[in-house]
N, C-alpha and C. Protein backbone atom coordinates (compact mmCIF):
# COMPACT_ATOMS: atom_id res chain seq x y z
N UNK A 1 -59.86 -96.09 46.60
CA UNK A 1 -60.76 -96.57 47.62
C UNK A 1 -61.80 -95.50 47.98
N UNK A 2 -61.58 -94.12 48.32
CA UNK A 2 -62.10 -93.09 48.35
C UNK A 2 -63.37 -92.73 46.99
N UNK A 3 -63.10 -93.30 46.25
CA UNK A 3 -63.58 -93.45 45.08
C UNK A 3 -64.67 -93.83 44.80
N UNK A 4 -64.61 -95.12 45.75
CA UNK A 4 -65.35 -96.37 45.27
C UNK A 4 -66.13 -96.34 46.62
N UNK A 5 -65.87 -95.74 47.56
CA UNK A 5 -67.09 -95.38 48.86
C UNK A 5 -67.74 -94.32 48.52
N UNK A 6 -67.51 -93.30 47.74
CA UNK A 6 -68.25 -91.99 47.42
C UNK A 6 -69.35 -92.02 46.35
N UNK A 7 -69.06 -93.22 45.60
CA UNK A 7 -70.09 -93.90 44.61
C UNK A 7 -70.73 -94.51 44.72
N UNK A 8 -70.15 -95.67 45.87
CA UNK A 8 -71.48 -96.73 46.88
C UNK A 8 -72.36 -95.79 47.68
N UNK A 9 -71.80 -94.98 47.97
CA UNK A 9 -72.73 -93.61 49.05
C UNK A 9 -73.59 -92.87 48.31
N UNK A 10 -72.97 -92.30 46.66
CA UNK A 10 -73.86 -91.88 46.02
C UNK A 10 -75.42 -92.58 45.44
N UNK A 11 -74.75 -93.59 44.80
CA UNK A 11 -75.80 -94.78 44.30
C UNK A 11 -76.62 -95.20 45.47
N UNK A 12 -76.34 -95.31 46.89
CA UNK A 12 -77.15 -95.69 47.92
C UNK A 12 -78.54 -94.49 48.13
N UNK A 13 -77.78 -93.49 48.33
CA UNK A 13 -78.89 -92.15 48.66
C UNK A 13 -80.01 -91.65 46.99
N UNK A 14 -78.78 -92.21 45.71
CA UNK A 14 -80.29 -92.59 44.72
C UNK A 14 -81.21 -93.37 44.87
N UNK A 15 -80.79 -94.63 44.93
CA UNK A 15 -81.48 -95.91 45.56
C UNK A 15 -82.62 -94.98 46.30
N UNK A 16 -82.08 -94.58 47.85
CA UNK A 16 -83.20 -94.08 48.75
C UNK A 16 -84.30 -93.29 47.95
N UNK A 17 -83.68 -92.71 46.97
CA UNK A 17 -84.82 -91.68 46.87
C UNK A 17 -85.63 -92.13 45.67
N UNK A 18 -85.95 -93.30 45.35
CA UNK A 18 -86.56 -93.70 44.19
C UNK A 18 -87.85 -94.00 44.57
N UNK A 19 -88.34 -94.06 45.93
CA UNK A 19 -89.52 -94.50 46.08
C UNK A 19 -90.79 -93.16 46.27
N UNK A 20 -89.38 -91.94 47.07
CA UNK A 20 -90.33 -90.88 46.70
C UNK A 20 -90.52 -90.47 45.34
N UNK A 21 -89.72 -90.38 44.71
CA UNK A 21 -89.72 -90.20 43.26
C UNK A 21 -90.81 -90.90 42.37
N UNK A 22 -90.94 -91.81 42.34
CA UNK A 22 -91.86 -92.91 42.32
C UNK A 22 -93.33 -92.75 42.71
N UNK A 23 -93.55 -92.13 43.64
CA UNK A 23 -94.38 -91.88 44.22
C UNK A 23 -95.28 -90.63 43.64
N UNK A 24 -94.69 -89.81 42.79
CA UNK A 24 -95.11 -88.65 42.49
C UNK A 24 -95.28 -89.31 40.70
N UNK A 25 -95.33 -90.05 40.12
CA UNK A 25 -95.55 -90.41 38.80
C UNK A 25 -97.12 -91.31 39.59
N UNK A 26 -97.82 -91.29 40.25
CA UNK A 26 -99.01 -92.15 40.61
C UNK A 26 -100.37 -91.11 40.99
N UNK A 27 -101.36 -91.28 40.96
CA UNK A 27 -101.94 -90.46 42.27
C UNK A 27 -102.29 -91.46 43.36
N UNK A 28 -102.04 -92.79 43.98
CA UNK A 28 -102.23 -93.31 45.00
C UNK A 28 -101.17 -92.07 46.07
N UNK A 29 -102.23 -92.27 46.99
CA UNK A 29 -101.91 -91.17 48.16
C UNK A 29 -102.89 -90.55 48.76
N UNK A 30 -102.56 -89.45 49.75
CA UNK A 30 -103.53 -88.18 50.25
C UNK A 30 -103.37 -87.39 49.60
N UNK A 31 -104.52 -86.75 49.35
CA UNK A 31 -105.03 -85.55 48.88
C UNK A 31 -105.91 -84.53 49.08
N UNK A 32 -105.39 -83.19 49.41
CA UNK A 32 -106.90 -82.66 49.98
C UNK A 32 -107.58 -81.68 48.53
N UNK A 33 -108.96 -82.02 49.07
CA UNK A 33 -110.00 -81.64 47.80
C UNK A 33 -109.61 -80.12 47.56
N UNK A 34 -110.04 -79.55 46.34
CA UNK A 34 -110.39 -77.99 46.61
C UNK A 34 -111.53 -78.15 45.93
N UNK A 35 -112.42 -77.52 46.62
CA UNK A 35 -114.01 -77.18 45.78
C UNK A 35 -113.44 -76.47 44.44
N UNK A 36 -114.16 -76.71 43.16
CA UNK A 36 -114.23 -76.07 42.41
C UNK A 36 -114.75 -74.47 42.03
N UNK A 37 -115.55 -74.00 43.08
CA UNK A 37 -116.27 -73.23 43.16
C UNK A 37 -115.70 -71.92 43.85
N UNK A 38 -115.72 -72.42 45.39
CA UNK A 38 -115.30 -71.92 46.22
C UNK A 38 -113.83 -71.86 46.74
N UNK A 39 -113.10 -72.47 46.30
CA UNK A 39 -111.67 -72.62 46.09
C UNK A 39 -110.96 -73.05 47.48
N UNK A 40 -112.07 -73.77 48.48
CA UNK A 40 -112.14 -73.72 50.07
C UNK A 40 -111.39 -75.17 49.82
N UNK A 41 -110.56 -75.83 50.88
CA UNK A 41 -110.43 -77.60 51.12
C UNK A 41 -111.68 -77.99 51.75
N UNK A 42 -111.54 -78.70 51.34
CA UNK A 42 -112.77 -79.59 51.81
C UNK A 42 -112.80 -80.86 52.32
N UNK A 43 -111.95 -81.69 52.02
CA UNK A 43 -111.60 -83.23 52.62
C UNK A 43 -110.42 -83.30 52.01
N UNK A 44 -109.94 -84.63 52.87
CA UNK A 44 -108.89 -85.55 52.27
C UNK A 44 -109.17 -86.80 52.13
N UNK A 45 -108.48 -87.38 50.91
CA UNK A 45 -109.34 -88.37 50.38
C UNK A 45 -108.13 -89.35 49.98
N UNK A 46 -107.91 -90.39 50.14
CA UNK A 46 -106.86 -91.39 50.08
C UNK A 46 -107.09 -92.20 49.06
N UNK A 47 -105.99 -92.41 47.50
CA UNK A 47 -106.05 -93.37 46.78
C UNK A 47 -105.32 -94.20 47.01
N UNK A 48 -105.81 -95.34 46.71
CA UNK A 48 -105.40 -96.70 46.80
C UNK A 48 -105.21 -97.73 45.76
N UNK A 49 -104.70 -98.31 45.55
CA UNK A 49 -105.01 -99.29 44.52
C UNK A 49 -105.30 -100.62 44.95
N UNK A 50 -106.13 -100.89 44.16
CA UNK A 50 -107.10 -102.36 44.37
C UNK A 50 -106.92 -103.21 43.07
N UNK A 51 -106.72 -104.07 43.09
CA UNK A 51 -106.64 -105.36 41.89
C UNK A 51 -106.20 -104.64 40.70
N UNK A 52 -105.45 -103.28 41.15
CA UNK A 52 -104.61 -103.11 39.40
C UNK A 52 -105.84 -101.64 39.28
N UNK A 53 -106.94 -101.49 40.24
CA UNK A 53 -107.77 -99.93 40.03
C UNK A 53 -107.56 -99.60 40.82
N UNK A 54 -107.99 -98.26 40.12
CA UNK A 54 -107.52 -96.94 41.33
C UNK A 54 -109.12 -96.62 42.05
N UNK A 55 -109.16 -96.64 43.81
CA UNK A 55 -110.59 -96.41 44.29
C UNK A 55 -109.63 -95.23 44.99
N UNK A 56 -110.88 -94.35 45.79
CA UNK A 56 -110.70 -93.04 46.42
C UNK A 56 -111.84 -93.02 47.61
N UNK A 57 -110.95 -92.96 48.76
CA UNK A 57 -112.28 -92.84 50.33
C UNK A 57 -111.82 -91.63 50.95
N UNK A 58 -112.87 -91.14 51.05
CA UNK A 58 -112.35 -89.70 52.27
C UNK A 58 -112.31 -90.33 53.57
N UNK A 59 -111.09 -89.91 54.17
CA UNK A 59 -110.57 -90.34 55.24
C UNK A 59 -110.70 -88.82 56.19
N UNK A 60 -110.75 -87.34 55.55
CA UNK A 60 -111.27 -86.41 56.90
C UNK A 60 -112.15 -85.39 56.55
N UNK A 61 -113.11 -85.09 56.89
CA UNK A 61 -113.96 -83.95 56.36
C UNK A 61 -113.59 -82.82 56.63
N UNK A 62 -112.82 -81.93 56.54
CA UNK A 62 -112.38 -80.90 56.59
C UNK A 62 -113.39 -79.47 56.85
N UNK A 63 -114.59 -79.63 55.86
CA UNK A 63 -115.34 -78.00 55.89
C UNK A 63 -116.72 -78.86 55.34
N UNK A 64 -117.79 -78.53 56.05
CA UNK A 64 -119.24 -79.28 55.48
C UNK A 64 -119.78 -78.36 56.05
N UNK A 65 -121.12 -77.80 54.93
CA UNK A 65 -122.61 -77.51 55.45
C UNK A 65 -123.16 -77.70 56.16
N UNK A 66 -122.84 -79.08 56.57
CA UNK A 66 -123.52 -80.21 57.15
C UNK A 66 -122.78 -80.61 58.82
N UNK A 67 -122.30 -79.67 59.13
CA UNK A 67 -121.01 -79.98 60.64
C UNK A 67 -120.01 -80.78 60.56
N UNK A 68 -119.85 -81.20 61.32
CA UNK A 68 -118.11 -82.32 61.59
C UNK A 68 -118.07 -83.32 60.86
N UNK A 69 -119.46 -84.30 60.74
CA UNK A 69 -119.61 -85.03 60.83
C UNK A 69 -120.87 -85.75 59.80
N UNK A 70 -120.67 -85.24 58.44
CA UNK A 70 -122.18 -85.17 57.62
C UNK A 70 -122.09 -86.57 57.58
N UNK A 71 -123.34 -87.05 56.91
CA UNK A 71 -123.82 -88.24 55.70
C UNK A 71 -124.04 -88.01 54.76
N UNK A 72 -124.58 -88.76 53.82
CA UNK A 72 -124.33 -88.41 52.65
C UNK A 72 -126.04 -89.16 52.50
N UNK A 73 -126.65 -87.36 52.63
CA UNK A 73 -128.21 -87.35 52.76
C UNK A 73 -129.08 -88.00 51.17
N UNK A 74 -128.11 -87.52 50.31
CA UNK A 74 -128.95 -87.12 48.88
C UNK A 74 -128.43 -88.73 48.27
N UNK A 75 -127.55 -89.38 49.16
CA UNK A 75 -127.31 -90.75 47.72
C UNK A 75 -128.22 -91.64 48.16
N UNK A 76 -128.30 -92.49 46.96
CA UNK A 76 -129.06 -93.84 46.93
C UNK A 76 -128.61 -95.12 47.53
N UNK A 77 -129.57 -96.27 47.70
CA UNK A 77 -128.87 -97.76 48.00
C UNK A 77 -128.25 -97.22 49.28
N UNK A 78 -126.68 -98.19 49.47
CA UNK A 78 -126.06 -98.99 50.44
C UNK A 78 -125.34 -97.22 50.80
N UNK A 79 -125.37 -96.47 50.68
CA UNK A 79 -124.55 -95.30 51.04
C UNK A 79 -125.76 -93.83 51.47
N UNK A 80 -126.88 -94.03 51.09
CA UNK A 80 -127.99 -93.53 52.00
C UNK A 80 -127.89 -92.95 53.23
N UNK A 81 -127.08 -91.71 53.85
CA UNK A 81 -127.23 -91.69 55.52
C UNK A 81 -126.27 -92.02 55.82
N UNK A 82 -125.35 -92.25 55.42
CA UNK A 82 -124.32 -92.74 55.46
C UNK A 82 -122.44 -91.69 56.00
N UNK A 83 -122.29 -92.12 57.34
CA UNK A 83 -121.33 -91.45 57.26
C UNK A 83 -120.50 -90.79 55.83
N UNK A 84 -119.99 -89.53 55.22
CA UNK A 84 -118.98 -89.65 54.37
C UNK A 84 -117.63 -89.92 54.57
N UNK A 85 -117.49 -89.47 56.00
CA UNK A 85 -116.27 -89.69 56.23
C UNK A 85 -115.39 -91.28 56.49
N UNK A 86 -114.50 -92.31 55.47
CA UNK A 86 -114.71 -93.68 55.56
C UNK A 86 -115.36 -93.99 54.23
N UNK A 87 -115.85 -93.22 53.80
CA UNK A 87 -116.91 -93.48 52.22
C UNK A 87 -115.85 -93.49 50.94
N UNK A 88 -116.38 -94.87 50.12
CA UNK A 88 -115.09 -94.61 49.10
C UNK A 88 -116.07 -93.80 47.94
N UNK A 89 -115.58 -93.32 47.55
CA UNK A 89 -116.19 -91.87 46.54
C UNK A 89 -115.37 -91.94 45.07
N UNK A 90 -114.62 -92.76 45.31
CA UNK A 90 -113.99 -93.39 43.57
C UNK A 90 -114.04 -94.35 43.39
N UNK A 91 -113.57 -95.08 41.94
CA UNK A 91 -113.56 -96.95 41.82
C UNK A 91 -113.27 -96.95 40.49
N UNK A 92 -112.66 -97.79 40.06
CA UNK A 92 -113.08 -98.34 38.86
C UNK A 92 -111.71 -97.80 38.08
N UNK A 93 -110.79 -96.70 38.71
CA UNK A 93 -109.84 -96.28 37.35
C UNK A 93 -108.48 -97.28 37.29
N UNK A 94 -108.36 -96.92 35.93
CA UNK A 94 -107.32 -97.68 35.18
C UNK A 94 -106.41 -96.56 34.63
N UNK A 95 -104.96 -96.71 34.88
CA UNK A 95 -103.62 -96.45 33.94
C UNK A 95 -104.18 -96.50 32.23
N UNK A 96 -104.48 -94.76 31.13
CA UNK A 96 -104.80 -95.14 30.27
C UNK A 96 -103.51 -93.60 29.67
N UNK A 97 -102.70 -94.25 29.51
CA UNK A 97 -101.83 -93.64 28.89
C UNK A 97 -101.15 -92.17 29.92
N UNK A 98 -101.44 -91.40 29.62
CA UNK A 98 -100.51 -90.85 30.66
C UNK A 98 -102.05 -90.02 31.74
N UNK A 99 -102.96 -90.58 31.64
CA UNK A 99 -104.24 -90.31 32.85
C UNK A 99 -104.51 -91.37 33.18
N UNK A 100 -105.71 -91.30 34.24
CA UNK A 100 -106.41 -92.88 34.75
C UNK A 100 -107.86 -92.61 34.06
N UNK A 101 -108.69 -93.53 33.67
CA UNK A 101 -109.59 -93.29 33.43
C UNK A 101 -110.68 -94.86 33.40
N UNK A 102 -111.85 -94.53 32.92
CA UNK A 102 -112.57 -95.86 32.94
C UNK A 102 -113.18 -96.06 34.40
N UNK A 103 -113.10 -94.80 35.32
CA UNK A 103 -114.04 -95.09 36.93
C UNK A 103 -114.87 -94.33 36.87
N UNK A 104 -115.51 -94.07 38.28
CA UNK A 104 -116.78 -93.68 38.44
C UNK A 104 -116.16 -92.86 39.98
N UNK A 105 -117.10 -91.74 39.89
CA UNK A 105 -116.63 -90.77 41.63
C UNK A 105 -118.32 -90.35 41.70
N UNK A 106 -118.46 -90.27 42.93
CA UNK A 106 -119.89 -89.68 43.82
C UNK A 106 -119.33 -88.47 44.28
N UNK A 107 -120.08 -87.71 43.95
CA UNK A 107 -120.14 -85.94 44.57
C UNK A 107 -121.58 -86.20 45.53
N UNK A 108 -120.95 -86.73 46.92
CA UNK A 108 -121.77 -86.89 48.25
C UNK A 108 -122.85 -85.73 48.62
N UNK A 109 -122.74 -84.53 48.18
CA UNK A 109 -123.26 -83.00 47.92
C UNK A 109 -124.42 -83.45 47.39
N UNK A 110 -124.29 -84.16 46.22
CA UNK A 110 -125.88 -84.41 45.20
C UNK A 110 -126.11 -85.62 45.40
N UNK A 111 -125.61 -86.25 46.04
CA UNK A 111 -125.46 -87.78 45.62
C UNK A 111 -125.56 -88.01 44.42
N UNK A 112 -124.82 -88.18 43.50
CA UNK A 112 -124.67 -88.25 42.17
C UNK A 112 -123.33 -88.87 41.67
N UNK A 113 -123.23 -90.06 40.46
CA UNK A 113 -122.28 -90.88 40.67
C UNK A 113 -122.03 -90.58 39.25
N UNK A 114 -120.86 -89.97 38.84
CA UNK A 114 -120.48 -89.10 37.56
C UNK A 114 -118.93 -90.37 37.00
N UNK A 115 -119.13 -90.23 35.66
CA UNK A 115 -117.70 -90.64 35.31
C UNK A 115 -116.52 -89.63 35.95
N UNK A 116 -115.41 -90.18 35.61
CA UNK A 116 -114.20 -89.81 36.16
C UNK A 116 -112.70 -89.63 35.55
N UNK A 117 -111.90 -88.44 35.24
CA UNK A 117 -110.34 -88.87 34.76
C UNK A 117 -109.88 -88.46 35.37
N UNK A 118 -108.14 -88.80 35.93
CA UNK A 118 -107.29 -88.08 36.56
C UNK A 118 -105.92 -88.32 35.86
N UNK A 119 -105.51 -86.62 36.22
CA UNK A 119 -104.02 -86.68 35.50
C UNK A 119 -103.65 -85.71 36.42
N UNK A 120 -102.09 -86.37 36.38
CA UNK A 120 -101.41 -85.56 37.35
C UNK A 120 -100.92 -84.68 36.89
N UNK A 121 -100.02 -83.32 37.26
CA UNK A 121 -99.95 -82.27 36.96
C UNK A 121 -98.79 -81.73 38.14
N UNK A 122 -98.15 -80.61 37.29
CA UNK A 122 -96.97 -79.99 38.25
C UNK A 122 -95.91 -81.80 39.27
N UNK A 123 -95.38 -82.14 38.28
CA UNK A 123 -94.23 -83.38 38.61
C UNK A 123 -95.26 -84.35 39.76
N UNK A 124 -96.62 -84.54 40.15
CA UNK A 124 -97.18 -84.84 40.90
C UNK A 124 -97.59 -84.14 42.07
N UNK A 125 -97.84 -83.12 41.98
CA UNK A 125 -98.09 -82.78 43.59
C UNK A 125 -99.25 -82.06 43.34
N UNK A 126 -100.08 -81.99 41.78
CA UNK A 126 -101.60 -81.46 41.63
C UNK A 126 -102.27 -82.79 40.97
N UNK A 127 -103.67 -82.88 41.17
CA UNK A 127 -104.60 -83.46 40.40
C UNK A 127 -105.14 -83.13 40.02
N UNK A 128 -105.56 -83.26 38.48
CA UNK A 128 -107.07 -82.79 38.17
C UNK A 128 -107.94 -83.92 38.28
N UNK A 129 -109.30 -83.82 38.24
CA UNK A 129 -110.03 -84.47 38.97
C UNK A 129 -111.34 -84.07 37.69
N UNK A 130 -111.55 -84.79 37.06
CA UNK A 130 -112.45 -84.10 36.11
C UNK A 130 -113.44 -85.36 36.04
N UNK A 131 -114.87 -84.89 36.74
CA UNK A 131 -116.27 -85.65 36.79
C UNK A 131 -116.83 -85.36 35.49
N UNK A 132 -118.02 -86.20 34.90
CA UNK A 132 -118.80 -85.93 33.42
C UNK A 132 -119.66 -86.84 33.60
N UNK A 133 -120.88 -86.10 32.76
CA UNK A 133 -121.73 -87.43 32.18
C UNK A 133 -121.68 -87.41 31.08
N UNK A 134 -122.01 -88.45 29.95
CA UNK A 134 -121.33 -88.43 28.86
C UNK A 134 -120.35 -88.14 28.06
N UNK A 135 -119.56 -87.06 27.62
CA UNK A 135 -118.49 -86.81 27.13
C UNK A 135 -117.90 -86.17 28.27
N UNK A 136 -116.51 -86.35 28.10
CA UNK A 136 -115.62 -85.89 29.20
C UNK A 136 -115.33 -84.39 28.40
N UNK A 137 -115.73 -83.63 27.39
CA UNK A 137 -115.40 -81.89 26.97
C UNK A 137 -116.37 -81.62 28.16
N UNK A 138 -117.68 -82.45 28.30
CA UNK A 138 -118.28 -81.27 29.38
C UNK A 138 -118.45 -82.20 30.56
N UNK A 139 -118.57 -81.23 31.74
CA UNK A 139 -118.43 -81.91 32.98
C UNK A 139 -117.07 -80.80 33.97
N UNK A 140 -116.94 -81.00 34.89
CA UNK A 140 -116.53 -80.50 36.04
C UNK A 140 -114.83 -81.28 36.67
N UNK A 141 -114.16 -79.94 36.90
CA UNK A 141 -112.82 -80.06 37.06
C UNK A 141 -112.56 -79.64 38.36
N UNK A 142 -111.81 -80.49 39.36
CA UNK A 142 -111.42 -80.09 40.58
C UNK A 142 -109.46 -80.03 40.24
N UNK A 143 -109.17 -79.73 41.30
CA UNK A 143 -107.90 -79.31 41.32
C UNK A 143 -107.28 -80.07 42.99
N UNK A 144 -106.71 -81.21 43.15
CA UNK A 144 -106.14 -81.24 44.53
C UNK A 144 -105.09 -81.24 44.86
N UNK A 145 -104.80 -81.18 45.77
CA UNK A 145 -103.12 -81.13 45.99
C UNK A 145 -103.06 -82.28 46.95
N UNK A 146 -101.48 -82.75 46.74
CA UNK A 146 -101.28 -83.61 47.37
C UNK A 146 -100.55 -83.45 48.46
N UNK A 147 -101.03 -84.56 49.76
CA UNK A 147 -100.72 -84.37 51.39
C UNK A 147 -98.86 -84.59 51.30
N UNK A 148 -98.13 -83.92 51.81
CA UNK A 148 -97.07 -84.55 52.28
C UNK A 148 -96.91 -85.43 53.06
């Protein structure tokens, strides 16, 4: 009997822990940015999934040029002036083997709307974050970590 409660107890607390587990094979979540450059945080930015894609909105501005509270001076169209903070700044990725790829991300800085891959890294708790125009060898690599 002792037996057979220590195994329902075991198998229960696996059970529990499958969703964090789970959770770290995705990048849906928080994440805070690191500039590439400056190696500073800079926002946190929340993935989500939408109809089977992966989109990305900064949800806090952390460190701006621009004070508490920038817009996003330099983009075009419907995002013009535009609070960033609330701004979705990814779209479009898809599950393509063991990265996401096939979206599009805005670097609010230039306003500039660059292709996009992400692969996770260190059991989930890094992203790379790699923007391009045309071929993905050249183009720009961020590094984020993920929020607990």
């Amino acid at each position: 009997m002792k037996s057979l409660i220590r195994t329902t107890l075991a198998l229960a607390l696996a059970a529990s822990a499958l969703p964090v587990l789970a959770a770290n094979d995705t990048p849906v979540g928080k994440w805070k940015t690191i500039d590439d450059k400056t190696h500073e945080v800079k926002s946190i930015v929340e993935i989500s999934e939408n109809g089977g894609l992966l989109e990305g909105k900064v949800v806090q501005v952390l460190k701006s040029e621009h004070g508490p509270h920038p817009v996003c001076a330099k983009c075009d169209g419907e995002r013009k002036n535009k609070p960033i903070e609330g701004m979705t700044i990814m779209w479009g990725l898809k599950k393509d083997g063991d990265e996401w790829s096939g979206g599009q991300i805005l670097d609010p800085a230039k306003g500039k709307i660059y292709k996009v891959t992400l692969k996770l890294m260190d059991g989930g708790s890094k992203l790379d974050v790699h923007g391009y125009i045309g071929f993905s060898l050249i183009g720009r690599s961020q590094e984020w970590i993920r929020q607990e």
